[in-house]
Every structure is written in structure tokens, then in C-alpha cells.
PDB file of N, CA and C in Angstrom:
ATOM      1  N   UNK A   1     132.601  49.249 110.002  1.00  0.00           N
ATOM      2  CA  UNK A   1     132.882  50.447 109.243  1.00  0.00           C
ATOM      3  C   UNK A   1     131.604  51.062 108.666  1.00  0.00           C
ATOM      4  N   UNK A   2     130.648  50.149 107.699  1.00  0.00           N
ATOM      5  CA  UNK A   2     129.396  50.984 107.392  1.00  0.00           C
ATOM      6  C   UNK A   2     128.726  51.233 108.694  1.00  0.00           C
ATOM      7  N   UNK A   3     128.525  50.845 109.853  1.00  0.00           N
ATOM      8  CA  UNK A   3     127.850  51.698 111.176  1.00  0.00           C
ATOM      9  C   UNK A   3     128.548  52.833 111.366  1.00  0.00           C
ATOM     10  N   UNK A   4     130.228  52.992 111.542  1.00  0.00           N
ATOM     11  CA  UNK A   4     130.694  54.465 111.689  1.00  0.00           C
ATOM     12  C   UNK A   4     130.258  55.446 110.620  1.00  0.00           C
ATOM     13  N   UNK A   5     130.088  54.616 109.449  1.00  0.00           N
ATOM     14  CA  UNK A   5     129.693  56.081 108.312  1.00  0.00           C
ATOM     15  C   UNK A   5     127.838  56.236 108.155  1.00  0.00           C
ATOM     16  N   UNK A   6     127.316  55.835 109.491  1.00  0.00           N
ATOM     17  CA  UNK A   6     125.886  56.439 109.481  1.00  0.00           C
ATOM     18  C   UNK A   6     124.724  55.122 108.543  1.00  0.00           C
ATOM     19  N   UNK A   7     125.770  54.034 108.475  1.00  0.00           N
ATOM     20  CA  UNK A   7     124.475  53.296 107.666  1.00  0.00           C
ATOM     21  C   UNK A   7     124.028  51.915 108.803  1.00  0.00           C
ATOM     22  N   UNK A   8     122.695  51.604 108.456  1.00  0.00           N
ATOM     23  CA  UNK A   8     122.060  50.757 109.528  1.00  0.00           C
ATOM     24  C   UNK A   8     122.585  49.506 108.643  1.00  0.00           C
ATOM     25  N   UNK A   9     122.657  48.565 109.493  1.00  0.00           N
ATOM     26  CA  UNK A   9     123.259  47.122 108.589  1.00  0.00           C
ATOM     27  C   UNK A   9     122.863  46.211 109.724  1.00  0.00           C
ATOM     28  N   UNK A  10     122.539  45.114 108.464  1.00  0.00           N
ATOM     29  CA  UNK A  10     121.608  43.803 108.924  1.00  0.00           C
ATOM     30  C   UNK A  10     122.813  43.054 108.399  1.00  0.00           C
ATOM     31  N   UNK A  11     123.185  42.372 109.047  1.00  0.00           N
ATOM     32  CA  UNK A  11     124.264  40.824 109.248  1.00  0.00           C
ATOM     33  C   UNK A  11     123.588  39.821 108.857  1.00  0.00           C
ATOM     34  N   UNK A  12     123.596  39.380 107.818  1.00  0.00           N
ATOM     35  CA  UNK A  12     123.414  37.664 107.492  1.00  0.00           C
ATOM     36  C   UNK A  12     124.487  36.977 107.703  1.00  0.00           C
ATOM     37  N   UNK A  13     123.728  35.470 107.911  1.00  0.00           N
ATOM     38  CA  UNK A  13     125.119  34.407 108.019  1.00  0.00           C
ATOM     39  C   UNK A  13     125.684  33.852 106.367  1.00  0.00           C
ATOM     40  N   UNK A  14     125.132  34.312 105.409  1.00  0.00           N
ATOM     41  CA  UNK A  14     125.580  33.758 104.304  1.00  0.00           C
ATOM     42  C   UNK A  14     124.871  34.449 102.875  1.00  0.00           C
ATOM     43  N   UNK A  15     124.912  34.469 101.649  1.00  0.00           N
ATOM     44  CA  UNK A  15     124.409  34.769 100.933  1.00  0.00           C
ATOM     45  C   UNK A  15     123.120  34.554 100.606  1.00  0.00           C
ATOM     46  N   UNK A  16     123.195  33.051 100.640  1.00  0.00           N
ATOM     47  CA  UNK A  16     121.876  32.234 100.433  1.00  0.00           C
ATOM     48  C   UNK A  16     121.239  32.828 101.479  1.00  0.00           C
ATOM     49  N   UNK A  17     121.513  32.634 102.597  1.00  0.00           N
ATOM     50  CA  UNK A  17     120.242  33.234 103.733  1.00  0.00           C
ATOM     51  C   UNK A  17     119.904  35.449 102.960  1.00  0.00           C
ATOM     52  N   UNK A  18     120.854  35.722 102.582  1.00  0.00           N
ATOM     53  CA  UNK A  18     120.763  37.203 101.979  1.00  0.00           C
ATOM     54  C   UNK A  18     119.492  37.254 101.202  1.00  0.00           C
ATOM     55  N   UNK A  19     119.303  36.692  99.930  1.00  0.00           N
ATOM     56  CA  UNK A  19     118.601  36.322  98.735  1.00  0.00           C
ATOM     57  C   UNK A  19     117.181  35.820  99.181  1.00  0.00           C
ATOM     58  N   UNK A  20     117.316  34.598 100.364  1.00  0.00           N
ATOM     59  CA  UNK A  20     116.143  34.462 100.901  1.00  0.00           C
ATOM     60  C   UNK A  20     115.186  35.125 101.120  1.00  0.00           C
ATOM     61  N   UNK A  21     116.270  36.573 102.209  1.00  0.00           N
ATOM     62  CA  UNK A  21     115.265  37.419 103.007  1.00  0.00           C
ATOM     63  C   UNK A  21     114.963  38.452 101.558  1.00  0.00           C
ATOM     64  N   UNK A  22     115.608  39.297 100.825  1.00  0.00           N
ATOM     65  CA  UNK A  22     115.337  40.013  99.876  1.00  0.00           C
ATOM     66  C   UNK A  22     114.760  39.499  99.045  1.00  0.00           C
ATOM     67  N   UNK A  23     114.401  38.444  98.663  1.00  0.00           N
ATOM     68  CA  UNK A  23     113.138  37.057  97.831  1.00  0.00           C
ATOM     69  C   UNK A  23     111.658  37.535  98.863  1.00  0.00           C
ATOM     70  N   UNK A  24     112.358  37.205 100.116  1.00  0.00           N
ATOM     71  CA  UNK A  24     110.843  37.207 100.899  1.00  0.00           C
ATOM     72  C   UNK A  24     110.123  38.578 101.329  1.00  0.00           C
ATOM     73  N   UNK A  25     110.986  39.858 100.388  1.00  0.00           N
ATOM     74  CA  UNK A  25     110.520  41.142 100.958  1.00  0.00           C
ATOM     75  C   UNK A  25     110.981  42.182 101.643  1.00  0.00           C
ATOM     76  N   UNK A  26     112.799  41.347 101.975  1.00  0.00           N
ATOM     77  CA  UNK A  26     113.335  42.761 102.880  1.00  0.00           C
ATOM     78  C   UNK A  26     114.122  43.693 101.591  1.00  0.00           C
ATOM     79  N   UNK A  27     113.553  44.844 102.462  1.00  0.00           N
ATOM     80  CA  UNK A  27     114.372  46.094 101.216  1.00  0.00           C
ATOM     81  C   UNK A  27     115.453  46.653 101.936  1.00  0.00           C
ATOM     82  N   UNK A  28     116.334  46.994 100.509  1.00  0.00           N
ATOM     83  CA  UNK A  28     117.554  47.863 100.975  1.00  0.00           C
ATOM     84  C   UNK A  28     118.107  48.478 100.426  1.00  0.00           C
ATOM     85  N   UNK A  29     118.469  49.557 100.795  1.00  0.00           N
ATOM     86  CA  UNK A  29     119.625  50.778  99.913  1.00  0.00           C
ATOM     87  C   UNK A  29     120.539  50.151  99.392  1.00  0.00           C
ATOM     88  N   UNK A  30     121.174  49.358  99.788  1.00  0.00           N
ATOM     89  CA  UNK A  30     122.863  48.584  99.509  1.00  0.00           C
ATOM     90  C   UNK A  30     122.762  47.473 100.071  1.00  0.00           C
ATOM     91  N   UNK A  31     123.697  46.556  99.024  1.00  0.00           N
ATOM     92  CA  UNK A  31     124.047  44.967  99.486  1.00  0.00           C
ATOM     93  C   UNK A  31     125.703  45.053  99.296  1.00  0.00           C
ATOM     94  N   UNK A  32     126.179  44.904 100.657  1.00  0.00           N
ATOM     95  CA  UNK A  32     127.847  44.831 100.578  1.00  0.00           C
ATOM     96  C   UNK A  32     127.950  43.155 101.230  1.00  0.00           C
ATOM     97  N   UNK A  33     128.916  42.755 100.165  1.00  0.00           N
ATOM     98  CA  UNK A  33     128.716  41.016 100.284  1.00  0.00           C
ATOM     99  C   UNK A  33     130.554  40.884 100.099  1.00  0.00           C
ATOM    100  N   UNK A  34     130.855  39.775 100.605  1.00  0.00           N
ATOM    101  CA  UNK A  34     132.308  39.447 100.685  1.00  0.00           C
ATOM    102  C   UNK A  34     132.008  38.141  98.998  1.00  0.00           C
ATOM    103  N   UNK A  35     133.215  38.502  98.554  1.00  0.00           N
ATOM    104  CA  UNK A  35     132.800  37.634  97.525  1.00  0.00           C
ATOM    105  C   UNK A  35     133.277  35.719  97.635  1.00  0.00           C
ATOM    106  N   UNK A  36     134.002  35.369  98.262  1.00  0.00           N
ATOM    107  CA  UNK A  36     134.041  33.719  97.709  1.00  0.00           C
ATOM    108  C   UNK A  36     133.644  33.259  99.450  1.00  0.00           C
ATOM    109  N   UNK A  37     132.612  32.873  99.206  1.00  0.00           N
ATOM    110  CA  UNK A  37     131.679  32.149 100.320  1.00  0.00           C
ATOM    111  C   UNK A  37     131.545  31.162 100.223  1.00  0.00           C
ATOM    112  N   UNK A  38     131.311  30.171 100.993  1.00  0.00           N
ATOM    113  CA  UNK A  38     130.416  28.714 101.094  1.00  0.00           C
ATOM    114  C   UNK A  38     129.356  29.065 100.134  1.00  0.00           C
ATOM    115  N   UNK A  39     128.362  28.248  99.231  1.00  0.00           N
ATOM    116  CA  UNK A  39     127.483  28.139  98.970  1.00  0.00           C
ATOM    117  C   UNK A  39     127.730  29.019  97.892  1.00  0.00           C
ATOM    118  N   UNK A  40     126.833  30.206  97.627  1.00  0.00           N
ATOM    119  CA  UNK A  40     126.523  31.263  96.581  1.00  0.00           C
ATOM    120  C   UNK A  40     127.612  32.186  96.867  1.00  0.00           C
ATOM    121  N   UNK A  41     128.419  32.521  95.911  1.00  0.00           N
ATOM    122  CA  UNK A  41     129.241  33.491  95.748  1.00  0.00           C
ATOM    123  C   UNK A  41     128.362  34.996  96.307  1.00  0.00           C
ATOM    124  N   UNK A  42     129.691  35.661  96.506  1.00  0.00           N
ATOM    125  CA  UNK A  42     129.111  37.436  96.207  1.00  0.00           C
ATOM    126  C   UNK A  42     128.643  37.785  94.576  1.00  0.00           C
ATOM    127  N   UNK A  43     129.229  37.450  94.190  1.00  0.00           N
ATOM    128  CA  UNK A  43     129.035  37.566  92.339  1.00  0.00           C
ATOM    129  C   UNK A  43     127.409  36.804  91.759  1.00  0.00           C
ATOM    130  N   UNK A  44     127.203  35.949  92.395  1.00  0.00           N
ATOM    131  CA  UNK A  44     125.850  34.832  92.263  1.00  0.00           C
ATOM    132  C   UNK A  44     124.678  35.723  93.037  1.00  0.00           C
ATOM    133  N   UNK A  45     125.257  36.466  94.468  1.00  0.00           N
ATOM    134  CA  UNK A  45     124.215  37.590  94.873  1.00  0.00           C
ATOM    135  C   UNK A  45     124.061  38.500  94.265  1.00  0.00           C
ATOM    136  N   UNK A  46     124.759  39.048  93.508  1.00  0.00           N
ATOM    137  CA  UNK A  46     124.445  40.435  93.013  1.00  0.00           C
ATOM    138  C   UNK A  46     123.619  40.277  91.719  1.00  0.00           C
ATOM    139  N   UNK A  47     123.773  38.886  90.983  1.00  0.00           N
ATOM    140  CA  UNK A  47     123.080  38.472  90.096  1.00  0.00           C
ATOM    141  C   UNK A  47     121.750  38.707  90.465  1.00  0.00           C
ATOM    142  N   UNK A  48     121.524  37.776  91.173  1.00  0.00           N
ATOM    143  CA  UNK A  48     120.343  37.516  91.972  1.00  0.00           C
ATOM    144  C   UNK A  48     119.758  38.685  92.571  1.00  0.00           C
ATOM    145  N   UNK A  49     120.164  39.860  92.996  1.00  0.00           N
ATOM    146  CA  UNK A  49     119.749  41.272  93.571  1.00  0.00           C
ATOM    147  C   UNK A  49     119.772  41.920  91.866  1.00  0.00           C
ATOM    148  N   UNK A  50     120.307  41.756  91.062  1.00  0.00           N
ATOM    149  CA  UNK A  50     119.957  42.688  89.999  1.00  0.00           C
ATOM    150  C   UNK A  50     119.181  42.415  89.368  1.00  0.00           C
ATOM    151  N   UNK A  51     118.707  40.530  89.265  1.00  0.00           N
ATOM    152  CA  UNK A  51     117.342  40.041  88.677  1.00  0.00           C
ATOM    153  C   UNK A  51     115.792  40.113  88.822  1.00  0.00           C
ATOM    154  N   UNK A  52     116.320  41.001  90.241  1.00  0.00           N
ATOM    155  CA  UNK A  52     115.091  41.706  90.865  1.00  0.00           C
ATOM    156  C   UNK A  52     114.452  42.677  89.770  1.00  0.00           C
ATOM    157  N   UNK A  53     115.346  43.750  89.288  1.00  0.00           N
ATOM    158  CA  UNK A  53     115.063  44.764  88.585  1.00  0.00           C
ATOM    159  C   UNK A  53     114.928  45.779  89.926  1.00  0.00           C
ATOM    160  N   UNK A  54     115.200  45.758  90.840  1.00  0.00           N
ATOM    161  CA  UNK A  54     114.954  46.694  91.938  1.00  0.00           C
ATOM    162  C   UNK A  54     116.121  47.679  91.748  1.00  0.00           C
ATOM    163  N   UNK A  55     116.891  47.749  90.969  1.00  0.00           N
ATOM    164  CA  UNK A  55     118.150  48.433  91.343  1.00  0.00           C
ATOM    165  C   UNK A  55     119.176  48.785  92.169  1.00  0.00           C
ATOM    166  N   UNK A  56     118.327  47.700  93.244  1.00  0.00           N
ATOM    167  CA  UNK A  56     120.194  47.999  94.582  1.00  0.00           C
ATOM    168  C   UNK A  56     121.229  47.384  93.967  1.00  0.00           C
ATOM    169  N   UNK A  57     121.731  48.318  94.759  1.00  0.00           N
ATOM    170  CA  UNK A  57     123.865  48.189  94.188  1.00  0.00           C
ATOM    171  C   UNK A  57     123.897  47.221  95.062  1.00  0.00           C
ATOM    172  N   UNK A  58     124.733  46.825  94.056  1.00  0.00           N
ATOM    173  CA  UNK A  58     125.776  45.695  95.080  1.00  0.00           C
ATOM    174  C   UNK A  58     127.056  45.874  95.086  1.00  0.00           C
ATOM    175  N   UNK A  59     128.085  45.817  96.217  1.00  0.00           N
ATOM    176  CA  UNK A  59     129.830  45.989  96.513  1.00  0.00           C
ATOM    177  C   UNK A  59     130.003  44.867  96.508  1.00  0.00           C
ATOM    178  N   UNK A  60     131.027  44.333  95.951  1.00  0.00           N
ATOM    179  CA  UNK A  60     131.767  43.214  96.183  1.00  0.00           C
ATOM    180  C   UNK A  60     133.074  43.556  96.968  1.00  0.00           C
ATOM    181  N   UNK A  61     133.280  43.036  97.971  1.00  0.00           N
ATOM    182  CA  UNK A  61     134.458  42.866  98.551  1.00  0.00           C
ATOM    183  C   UNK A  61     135.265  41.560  98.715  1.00  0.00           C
ATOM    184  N   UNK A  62     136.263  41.354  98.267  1.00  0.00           N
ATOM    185  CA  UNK A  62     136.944  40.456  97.966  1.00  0.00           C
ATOM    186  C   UNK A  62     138.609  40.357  98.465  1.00  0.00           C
ATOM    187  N   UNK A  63     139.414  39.647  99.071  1.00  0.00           N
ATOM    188  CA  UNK A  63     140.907  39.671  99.165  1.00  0.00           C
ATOM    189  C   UNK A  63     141.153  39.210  97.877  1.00  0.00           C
ATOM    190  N   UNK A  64     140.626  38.790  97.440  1.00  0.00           N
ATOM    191  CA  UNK A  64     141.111  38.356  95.581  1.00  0.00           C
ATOM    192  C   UNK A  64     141.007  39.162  94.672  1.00  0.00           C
ATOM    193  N   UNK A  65     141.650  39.628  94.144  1.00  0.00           N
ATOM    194  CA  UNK A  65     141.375  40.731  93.592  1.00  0.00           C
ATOM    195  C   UNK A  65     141.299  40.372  91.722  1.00  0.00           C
ATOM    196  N   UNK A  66     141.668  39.088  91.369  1.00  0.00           N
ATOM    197  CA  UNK A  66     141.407  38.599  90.574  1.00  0.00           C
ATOM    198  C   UNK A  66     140.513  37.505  90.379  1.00  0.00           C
ATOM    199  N   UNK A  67     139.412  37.521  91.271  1.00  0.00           N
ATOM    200  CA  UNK A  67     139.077  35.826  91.878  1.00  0.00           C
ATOM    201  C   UNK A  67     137.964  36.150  90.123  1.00  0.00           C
ATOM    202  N   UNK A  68     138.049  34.817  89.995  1.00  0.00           N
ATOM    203  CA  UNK A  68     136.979  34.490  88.969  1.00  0.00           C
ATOM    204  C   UNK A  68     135.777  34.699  89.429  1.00  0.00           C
ATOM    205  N   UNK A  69     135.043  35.154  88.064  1.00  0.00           N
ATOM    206  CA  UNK A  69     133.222  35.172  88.329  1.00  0.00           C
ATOM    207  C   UNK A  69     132.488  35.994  88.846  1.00  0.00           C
ATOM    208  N   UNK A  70     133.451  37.419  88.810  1.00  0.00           N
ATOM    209  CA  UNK A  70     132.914  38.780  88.916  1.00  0.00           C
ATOM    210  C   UNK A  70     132.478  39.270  87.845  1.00  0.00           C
ATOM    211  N   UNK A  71     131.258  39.893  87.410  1.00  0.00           N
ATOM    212  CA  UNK A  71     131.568  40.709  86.318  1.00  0.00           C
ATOM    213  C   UNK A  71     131.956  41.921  86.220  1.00  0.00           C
ATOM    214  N   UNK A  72     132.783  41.993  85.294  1.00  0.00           N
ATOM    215  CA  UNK A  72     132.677  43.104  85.335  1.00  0.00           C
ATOM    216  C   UNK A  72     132.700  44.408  85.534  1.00  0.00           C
ATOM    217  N   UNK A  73     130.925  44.853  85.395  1.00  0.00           N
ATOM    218  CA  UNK A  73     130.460  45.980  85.509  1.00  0.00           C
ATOM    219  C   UNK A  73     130.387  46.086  87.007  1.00  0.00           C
ATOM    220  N   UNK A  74     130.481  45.020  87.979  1.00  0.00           N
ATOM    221  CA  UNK A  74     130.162  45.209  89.179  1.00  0.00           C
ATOM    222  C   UNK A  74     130.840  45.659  89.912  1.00  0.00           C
ATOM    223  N   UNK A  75     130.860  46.345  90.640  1.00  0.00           N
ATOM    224  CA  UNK A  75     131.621  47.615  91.857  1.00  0.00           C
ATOM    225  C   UNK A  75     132.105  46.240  93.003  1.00  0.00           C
ATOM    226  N   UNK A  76     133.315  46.734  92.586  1.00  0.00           N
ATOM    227  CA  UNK A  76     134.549  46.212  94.125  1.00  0.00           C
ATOM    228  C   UNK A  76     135.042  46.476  94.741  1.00  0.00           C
ATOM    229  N   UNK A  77     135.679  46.302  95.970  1.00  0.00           N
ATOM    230  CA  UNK A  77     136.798  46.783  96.723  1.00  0.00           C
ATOM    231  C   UNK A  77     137.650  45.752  97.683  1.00  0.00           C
ATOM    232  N   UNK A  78     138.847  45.526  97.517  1.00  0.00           N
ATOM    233  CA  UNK A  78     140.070  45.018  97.327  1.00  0.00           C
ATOM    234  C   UNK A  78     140.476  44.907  99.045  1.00  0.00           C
ATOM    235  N   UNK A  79     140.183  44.138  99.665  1.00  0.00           N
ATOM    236  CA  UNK A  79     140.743  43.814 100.890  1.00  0.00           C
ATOM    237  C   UNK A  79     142.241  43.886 100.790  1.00  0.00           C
ATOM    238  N   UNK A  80     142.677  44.351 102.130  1.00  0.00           N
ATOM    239  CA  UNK A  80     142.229  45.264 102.880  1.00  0.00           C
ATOM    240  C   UNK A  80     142.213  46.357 102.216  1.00  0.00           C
ATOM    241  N   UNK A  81     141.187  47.075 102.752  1.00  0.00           N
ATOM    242  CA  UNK A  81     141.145  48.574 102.199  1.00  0.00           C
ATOM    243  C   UNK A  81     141.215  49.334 104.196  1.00  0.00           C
ATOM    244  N   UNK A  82     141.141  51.023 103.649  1.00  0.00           N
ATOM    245  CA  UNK A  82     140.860  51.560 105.103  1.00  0.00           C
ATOM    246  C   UNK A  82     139.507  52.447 104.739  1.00  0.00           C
ATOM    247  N   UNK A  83     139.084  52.792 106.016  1.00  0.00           N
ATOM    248  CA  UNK A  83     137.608  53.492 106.324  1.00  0.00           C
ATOM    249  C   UNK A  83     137.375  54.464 105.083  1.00  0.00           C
ATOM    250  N   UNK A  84     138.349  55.439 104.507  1.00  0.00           N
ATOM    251  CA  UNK A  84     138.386  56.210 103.246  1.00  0.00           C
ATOM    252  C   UNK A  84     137.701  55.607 101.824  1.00  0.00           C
ATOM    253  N   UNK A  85     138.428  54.469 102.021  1.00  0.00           N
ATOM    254  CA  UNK A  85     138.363  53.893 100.619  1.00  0.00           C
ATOM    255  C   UNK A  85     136.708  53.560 100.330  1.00  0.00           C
ATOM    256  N   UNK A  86     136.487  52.998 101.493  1.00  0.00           N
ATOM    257  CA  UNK A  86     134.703  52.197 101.414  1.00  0.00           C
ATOM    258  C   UNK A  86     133.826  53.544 101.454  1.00  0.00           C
ATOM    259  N   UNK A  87     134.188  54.459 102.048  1.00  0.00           N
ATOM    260  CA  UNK A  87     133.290  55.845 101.760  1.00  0.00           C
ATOM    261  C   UNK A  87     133.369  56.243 100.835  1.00  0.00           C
ATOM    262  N   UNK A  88     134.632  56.241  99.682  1.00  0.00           N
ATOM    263  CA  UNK A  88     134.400  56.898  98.453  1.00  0.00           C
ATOM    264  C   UNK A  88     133.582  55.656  97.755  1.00  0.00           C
ATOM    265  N   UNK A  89     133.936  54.650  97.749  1.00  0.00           N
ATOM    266  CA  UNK A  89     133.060  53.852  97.112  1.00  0.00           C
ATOM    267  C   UNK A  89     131.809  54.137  97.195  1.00  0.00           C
ATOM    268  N   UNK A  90     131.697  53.860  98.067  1.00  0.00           N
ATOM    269  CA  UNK A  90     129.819  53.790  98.849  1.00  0.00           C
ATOM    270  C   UNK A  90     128.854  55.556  98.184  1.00  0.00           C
ATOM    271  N   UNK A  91     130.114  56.841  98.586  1.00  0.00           N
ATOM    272  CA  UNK A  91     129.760  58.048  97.624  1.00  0.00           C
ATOM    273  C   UNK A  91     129.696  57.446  96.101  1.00  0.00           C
ATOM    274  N   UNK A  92     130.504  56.571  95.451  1.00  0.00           N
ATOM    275  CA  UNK A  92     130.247  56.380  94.314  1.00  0.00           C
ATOM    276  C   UNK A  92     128.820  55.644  94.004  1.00  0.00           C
ATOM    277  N   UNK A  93     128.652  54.945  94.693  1.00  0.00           N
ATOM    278  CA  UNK A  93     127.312  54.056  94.530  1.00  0.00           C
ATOM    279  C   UNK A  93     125.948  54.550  94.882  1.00  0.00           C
ATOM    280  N   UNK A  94     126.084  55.041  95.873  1.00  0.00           N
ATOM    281  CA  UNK A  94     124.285  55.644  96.108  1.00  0.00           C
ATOM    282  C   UNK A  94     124.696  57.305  96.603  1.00  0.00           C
ATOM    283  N   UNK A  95     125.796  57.459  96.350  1.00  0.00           N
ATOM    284  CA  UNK A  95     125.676  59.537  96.640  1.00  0.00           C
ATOM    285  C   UNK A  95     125.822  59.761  97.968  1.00  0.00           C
TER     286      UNK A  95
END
């Protein structure tokens, strides 16, 4: 879905490998992360991407829509959603 709406996207196998590469220097407009993973949560990445001070957004996407250990202030969206929903989001987050 973010390739049909014009955005380039890099596939990691996991969070931890996410944090690695953005630790070791890769930049990005947006981090859209599924939230309850093996290892480091989506919620533990966005930490970790906002401790940067760099200011990328982070989406959480989640089928839980109550799952513990979100905060918050942090931008979600509610599996399943359709192609609409993640574009207004995504307009909400970086314009």
C-alpha cells in the first residue's frame, strides 16, 4: 500500500534490525512498524526513533487496538484498515 501511494519503502526483517540501520545512519521520512513483534515492540521503536531527536514520525500499526505499551501521543492505525485510511493518516503525519 505505501508503494501505491508514491512512497519508496525499505523492508526490514524486524525492529531491532530497523534501529540498527537508523543507529548506523539510514535516514527517513517515515517509520511504519507493526506493533507486537518478536524482540522490540513497535512502541520500543518509536521510542528509540524519537530518542534520536531527528523527528521522524512513527505509525504504529497494530490488530490490537488496545495492546499495552503504546503511548499515547503516538499515531496508530487499527488493522485491518483499507488504502483510504493509511493515506489520511500518512496526510496527517508528514502532509
Amino acid at each position: 500500500m505505501l508503494e501505491d501511494l508514491g512512497f519508496s519503502v525499505i523492508a526490514l526483517e524486524s525492529a531491532d534490525e530497523a534501529a540498527a540501520r537508523l543507529a548506523g545512519g539510514l535516514t527517513v521520512d517515515l517509520v511504519v512498524t507493526d506493533h507486537l513483534m518478536p524482540g522490540m515492540t513497535g512502541a520500543q521503536l518509536a521510542r528509540t526513533v524519537r530518542a534520536t531527536g531527528a523527528g521522524t514520525p512513527v505509525l504504529i500499526i497494530s490488530g490490537y487496538a488496545d495492546a499495552g505499551g503504546i503511548d499515547a501521543d503516538l499515531p496508530r492505525l487499527a488493522k485491518p484498515f483499507r488504502h483510504a485510511d493509511l493515506a489520511a493518516v500518512l496526510t496527517n503525519l508528514i502532509g
